[in-house]
PDB file of N, CA and C in Angstrom:
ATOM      1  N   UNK A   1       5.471   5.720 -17.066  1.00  0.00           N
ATOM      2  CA  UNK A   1       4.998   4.552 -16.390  1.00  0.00           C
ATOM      3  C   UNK A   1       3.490   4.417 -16.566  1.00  0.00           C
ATOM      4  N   UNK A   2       2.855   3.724 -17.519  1.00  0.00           N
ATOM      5  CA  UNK A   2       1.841   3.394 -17.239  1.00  0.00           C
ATOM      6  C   UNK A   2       1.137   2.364 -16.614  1.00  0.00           C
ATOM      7  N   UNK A   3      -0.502   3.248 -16.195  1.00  0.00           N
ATOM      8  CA  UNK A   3      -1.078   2.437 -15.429  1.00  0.00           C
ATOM      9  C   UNK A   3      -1.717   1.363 -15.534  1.00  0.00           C
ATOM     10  N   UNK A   4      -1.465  -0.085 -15.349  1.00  0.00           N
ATOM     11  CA  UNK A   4      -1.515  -1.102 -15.824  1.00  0.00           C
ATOM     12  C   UNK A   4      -3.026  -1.486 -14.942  1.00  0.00           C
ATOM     13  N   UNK A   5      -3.665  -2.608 -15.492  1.00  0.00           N
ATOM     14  CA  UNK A   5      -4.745  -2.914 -15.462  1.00  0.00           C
ATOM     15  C   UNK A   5      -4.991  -3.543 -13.675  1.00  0.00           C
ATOM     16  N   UNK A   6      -3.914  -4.180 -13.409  1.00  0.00           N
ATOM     17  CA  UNK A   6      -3.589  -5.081 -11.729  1.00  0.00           C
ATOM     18  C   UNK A   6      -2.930  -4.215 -10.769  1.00  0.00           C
ATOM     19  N   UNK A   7      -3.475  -3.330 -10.182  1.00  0.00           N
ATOM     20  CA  UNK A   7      -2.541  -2.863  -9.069  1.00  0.00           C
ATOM     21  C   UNK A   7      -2.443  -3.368  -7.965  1.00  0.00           C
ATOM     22  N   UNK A   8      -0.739  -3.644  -8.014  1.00  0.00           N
ATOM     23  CA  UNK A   8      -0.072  -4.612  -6.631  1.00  0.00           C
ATOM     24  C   UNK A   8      -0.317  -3.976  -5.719  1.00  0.00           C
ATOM     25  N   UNK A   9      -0.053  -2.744  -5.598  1.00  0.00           N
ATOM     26  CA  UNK A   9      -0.174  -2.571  -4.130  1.00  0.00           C
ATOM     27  C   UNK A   9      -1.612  -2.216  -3.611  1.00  0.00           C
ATOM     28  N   UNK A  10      -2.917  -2.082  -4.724  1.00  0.00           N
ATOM     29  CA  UNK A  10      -3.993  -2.514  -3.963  1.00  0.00           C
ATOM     30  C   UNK A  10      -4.278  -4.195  -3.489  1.00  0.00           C
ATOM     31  N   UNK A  11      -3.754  -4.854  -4.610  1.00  0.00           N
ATOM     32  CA  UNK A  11      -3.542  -6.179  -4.311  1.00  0.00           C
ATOM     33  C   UNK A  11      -3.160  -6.398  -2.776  1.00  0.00           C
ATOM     34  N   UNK A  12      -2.055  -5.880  -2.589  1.00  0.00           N
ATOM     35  CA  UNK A  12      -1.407  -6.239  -0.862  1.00  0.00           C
ATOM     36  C   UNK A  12      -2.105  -5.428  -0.057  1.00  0.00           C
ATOM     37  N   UNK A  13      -2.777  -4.409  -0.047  1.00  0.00           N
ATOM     38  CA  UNK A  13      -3.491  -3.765   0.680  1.00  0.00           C
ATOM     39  C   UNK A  13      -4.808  -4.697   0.771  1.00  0.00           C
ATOM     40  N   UNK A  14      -5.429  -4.969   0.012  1.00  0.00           N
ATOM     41  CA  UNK A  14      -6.712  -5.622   0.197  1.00  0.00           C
ATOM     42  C   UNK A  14      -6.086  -6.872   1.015  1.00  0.00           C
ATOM     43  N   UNK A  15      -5.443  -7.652   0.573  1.00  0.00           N
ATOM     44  CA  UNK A  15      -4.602  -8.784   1.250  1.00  0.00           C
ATOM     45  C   UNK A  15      -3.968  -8.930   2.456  1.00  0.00           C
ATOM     46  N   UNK A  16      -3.442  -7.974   3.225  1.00  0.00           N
ATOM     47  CA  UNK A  16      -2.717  -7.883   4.175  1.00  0.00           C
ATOM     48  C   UNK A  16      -4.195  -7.593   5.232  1.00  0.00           C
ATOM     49  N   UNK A  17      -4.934  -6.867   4.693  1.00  0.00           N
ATOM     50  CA  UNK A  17      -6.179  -6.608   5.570  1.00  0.00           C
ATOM     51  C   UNK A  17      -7.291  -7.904   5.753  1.00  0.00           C
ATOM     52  N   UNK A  18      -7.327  -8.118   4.925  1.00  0.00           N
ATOM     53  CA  UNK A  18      -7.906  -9.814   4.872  1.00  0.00           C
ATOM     54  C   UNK A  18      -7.016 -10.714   5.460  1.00  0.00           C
ATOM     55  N   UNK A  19      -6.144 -11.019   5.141  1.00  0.00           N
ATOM     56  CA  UNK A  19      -5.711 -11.628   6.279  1.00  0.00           C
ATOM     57  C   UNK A  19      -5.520 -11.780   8.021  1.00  0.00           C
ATOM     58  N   UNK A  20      -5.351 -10.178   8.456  1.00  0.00           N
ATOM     59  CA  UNK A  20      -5.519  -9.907   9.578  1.00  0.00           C
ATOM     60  C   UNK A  20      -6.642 -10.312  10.326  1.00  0.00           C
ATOM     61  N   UNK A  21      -7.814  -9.473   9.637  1.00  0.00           N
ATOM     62  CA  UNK A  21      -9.111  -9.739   9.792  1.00  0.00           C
ATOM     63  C   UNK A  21      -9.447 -11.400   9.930  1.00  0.00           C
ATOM     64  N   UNK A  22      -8.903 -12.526   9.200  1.00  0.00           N
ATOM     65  CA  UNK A  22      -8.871 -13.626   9.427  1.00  0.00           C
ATOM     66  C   UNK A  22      -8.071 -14.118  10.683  1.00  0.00           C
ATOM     67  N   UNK A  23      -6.938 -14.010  10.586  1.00  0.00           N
ATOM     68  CA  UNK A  23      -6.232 -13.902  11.934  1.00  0.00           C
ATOM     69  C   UNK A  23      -6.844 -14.016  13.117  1.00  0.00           C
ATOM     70  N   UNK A  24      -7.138 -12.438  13.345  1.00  0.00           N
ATOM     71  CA  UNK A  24      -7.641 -11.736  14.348  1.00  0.00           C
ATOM     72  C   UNK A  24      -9.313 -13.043  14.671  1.00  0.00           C
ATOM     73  N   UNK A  25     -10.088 -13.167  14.075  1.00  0.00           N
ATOM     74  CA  UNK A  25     -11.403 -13.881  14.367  1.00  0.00           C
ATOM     75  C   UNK A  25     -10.670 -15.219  15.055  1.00  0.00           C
ATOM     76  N   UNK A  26      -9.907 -16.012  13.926  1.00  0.00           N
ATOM     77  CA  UNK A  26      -8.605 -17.368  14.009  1.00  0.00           C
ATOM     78  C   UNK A  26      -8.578 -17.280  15.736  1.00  0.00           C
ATOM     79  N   UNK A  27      -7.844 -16.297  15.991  1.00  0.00           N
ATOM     80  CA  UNK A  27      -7.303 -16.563  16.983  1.00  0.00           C
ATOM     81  C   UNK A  27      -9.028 -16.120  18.431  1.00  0.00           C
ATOM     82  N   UNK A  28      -9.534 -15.496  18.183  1.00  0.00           N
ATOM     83  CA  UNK A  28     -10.332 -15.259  19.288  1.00  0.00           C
ATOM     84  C   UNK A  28     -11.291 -16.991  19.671  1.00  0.00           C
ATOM     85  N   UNK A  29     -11.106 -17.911  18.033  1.00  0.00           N
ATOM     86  CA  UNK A  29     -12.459 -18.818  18.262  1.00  0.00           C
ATOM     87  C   UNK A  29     -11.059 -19.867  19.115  1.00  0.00           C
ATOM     88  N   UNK A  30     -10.093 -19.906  18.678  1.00  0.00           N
ATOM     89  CA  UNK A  30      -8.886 -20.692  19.279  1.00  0.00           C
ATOM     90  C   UNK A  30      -8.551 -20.179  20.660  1.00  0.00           C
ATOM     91  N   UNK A  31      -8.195 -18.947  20.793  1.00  0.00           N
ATOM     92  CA  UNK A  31      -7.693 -18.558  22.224  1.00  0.00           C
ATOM     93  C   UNK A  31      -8.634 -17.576  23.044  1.00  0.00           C
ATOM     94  N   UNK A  32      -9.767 -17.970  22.666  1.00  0.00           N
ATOM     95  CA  UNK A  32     -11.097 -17.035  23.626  1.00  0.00           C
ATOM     96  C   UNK A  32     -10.430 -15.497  24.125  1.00  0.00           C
ATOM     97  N   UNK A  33     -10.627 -15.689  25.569  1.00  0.00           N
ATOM     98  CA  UNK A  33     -10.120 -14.216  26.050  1.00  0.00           C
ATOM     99  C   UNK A  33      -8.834 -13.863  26.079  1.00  0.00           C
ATOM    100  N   UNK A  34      -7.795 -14.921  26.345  1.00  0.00           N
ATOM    101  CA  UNK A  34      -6.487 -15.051  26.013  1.00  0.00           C
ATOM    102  C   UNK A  34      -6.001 -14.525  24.473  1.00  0.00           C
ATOM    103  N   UNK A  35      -6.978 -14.227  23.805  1.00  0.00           N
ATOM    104  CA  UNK A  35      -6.270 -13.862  22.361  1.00  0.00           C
ATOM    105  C   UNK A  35      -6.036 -12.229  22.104  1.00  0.00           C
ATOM    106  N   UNK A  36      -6.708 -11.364  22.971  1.00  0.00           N
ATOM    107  CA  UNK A  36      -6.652  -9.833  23.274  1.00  0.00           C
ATOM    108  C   UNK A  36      -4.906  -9.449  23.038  1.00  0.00           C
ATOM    109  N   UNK A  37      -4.335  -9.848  23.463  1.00  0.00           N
ATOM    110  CA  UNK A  37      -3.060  -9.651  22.920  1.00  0.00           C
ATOM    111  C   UNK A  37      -2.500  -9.837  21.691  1.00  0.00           C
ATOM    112  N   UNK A  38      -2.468 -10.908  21.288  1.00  0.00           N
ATOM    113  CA  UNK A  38      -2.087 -11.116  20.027  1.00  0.00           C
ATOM    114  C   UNK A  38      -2.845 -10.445  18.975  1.00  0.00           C
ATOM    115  N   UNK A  39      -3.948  -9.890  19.226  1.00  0.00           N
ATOM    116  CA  UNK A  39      -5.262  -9.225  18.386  1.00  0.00           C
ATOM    117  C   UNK A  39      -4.761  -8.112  18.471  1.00  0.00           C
ATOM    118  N   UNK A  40      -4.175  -7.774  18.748  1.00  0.00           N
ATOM    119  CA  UNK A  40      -3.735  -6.346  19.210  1.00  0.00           C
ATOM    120  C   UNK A  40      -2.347  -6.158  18.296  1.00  0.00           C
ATOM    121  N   UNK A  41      -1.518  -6.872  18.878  1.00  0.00           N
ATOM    122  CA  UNK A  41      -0.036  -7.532  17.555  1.00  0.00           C
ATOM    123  C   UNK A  41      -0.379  -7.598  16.340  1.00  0.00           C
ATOM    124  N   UNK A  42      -1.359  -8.063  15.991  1.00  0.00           N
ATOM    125  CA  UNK A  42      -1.865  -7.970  14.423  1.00  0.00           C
ATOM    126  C   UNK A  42      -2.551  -6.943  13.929  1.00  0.00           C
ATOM    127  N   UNK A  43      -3.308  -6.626  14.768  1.00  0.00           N
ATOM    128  CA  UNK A  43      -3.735  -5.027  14.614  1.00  0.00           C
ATOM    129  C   UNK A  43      -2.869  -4.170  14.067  1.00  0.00           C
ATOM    130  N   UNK A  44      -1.390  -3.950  15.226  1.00  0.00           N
ATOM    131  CA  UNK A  44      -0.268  -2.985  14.942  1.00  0.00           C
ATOM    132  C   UNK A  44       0.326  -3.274  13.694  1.00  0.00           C
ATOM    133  N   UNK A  45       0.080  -4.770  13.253  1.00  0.00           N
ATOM    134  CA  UNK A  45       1.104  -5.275  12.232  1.00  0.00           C
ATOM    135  C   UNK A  45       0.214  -4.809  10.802  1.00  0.00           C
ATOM    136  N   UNK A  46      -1.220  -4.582  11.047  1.00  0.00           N
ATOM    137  CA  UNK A  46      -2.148  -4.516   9.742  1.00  0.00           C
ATOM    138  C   UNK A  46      -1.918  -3.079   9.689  1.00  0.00           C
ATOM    139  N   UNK A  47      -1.698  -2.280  11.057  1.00  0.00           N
ATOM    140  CA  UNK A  47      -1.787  -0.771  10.365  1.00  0.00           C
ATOM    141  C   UNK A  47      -0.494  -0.616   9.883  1.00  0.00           C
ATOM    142  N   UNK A  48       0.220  -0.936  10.634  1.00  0.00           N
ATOM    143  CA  UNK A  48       1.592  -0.521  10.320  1.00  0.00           C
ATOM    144  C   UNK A  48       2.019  -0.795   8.817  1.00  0.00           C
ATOM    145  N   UNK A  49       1.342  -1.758   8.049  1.00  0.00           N
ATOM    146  CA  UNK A  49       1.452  -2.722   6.794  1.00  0.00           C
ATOM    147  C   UNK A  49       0.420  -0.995   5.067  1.00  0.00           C
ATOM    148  N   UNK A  50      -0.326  -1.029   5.802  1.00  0.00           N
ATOM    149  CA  UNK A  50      -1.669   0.036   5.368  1.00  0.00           C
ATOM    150  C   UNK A  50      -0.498   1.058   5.520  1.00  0.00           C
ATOM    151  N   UNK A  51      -0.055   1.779   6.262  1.00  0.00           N
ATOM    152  CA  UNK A  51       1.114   2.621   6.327  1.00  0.00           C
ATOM    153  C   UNK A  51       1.907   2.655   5.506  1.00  0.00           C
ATOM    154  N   UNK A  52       2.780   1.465   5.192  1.00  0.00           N
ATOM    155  CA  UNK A  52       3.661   1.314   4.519  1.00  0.00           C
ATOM    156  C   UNK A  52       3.105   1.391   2.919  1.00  0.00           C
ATOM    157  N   UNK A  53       2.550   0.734   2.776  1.00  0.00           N
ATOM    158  CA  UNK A  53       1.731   0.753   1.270  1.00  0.00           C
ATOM    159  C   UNK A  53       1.351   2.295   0.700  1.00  0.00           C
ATOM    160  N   UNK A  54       0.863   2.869   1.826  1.00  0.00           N
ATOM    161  CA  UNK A  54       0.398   4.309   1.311  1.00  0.00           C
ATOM    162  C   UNK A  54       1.410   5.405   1.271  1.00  0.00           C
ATOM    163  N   UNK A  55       2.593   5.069   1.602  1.00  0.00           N
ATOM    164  CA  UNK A  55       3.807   5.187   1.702  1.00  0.00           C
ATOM    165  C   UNK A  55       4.445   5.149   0.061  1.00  0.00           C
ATOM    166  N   UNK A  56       4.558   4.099   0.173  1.00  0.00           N
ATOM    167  CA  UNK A  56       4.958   3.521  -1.276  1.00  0.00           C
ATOM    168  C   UNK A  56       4.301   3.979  -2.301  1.00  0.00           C
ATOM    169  N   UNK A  57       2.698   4.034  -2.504  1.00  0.00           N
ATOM    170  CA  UNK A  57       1.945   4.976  -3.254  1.00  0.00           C
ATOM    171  C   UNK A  57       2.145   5.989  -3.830  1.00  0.00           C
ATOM    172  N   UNK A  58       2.766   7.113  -2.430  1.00  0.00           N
ATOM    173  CA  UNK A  58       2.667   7.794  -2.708  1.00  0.00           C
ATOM    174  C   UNK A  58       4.276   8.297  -3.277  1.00  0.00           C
ATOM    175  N   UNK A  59       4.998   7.658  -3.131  1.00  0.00           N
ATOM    176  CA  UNK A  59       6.110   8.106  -3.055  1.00  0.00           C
ATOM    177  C   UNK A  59       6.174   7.385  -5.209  1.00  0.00           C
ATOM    178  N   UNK A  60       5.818   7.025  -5.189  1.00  0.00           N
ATOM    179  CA  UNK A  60       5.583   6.350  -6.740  1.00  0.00           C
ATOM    180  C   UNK A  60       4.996   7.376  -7.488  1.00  0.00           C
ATOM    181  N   UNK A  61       3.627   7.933  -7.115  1.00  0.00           N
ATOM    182  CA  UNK A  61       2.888   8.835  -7.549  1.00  0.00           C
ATOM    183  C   UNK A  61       4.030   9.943  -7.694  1.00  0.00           C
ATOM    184  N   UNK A  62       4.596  10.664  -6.621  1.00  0.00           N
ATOM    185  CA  UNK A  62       5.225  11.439  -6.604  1.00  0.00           C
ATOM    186  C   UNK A  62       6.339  11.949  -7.995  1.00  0.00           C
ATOM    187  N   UNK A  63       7.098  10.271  -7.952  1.00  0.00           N
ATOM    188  CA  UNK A  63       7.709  10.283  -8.597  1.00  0.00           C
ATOM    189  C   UNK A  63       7.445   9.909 -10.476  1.00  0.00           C
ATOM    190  N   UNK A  64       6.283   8.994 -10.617  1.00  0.00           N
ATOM    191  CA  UNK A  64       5.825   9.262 -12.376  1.00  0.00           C
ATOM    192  C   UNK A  64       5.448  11.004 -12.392  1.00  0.00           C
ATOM    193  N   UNK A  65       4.775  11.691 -11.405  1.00  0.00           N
ATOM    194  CA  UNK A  65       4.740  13.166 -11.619  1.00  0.00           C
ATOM    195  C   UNK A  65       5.673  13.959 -11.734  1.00  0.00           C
ATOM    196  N   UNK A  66       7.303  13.651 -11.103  1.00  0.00           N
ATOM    197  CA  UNK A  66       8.203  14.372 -11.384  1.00  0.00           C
ATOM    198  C   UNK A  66       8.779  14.011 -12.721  1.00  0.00           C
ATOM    199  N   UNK A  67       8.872  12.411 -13.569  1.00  0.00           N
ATOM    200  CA  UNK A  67       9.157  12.012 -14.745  1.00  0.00           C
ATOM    201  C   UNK A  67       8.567  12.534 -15.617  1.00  0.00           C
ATOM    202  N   UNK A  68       6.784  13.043 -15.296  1.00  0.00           N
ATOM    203  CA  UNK A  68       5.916  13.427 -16.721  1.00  0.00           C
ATOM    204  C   UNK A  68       6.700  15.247 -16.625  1.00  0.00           C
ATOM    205  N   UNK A  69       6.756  16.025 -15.864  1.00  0.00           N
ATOM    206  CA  UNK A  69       7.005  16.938 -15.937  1.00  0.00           C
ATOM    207  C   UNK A  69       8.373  17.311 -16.482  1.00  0.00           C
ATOM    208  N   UNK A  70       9.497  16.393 -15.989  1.00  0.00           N
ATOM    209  CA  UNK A  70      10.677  16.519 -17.176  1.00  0.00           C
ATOM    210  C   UNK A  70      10.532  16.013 -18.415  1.00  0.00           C
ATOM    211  N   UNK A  71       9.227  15.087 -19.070  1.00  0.00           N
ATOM    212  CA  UNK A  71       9.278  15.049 -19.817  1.00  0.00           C
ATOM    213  C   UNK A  71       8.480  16.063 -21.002  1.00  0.00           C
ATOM    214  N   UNK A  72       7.719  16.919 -20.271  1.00  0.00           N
ATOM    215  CA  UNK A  72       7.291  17.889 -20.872  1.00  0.00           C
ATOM    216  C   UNK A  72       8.066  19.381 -21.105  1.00  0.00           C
ATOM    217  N   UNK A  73       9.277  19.224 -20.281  1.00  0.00           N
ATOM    218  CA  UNK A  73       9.895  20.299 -20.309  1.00  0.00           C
ATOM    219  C   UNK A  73      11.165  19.940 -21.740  1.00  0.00           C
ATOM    220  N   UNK A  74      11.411  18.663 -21.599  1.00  0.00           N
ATOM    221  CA  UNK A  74      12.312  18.384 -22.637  1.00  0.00           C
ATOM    222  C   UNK A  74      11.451  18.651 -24.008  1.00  0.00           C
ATOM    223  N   UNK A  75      10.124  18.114 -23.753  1.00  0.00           N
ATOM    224  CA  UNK A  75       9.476  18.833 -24.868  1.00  0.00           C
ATOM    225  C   UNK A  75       9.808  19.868 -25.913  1.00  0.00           C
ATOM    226  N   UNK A  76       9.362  20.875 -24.230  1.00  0.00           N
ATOM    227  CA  UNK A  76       9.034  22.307 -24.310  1.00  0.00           C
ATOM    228  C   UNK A  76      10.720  22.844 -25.061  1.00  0.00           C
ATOM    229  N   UNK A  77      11.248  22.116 -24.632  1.00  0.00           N
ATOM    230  CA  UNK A  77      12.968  22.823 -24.868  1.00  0.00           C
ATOM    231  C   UNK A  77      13.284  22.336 -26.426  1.00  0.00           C
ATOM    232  N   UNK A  78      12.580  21.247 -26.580  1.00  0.00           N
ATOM    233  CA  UNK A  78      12.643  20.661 -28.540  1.00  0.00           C
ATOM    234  C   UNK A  78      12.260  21.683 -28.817  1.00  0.00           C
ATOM    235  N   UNK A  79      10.706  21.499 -28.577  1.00  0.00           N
ATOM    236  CA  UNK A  79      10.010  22.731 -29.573  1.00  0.00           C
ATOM    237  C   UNK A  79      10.913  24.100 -30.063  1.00  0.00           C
ATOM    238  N   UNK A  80      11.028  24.708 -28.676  1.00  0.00           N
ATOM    239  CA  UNK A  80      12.137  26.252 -28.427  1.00  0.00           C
ATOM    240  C   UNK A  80      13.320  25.992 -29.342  1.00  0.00           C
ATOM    241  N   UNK A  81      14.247  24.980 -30.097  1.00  0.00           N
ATOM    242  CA  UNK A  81      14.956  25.051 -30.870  1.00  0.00           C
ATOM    243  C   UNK A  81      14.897  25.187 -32.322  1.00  0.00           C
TER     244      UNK A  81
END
């Protein structure tokens, strides 16, 4: 799997955080003190989002590292014949 020039999931990471961050201001100039709640809902929803992504990361990473390593062993097992 190579690493291609656009990474999506920094893409949605930068994105999901920008948006919040928009949100979150959105709603304080719209719902003044009344917006503490919902700021809070988006909060949970931006980490929880950052979570998931680094999640996915890693579980990707994980896995091109378990692909390069069988593919060096199939190598290793050509060569040995």
């Amino acid at each position: 799997m190579p690493q291609s020039a656009f990474d999506m999931l920094r893409a949605l990471a930068i994105g999901s955080q920008a948006l919040g961050l928009t949100l979150i201001i959105t709603l304080e100039t719209v719902l003044g003190d009344e917006a503490r709640p919902w700021q809070g809902v988006v909060l949970a929803v931006m980490v929880a989002s950052a979570l998931i992504i680094a999640l996915v990361r890693l579980y990707r990473n994980k896995r091109l590292q378990k692909h390069i390593a069988e593919r060096r062993r199939a190598v290793e097992d050509e060569e040995e014949r």
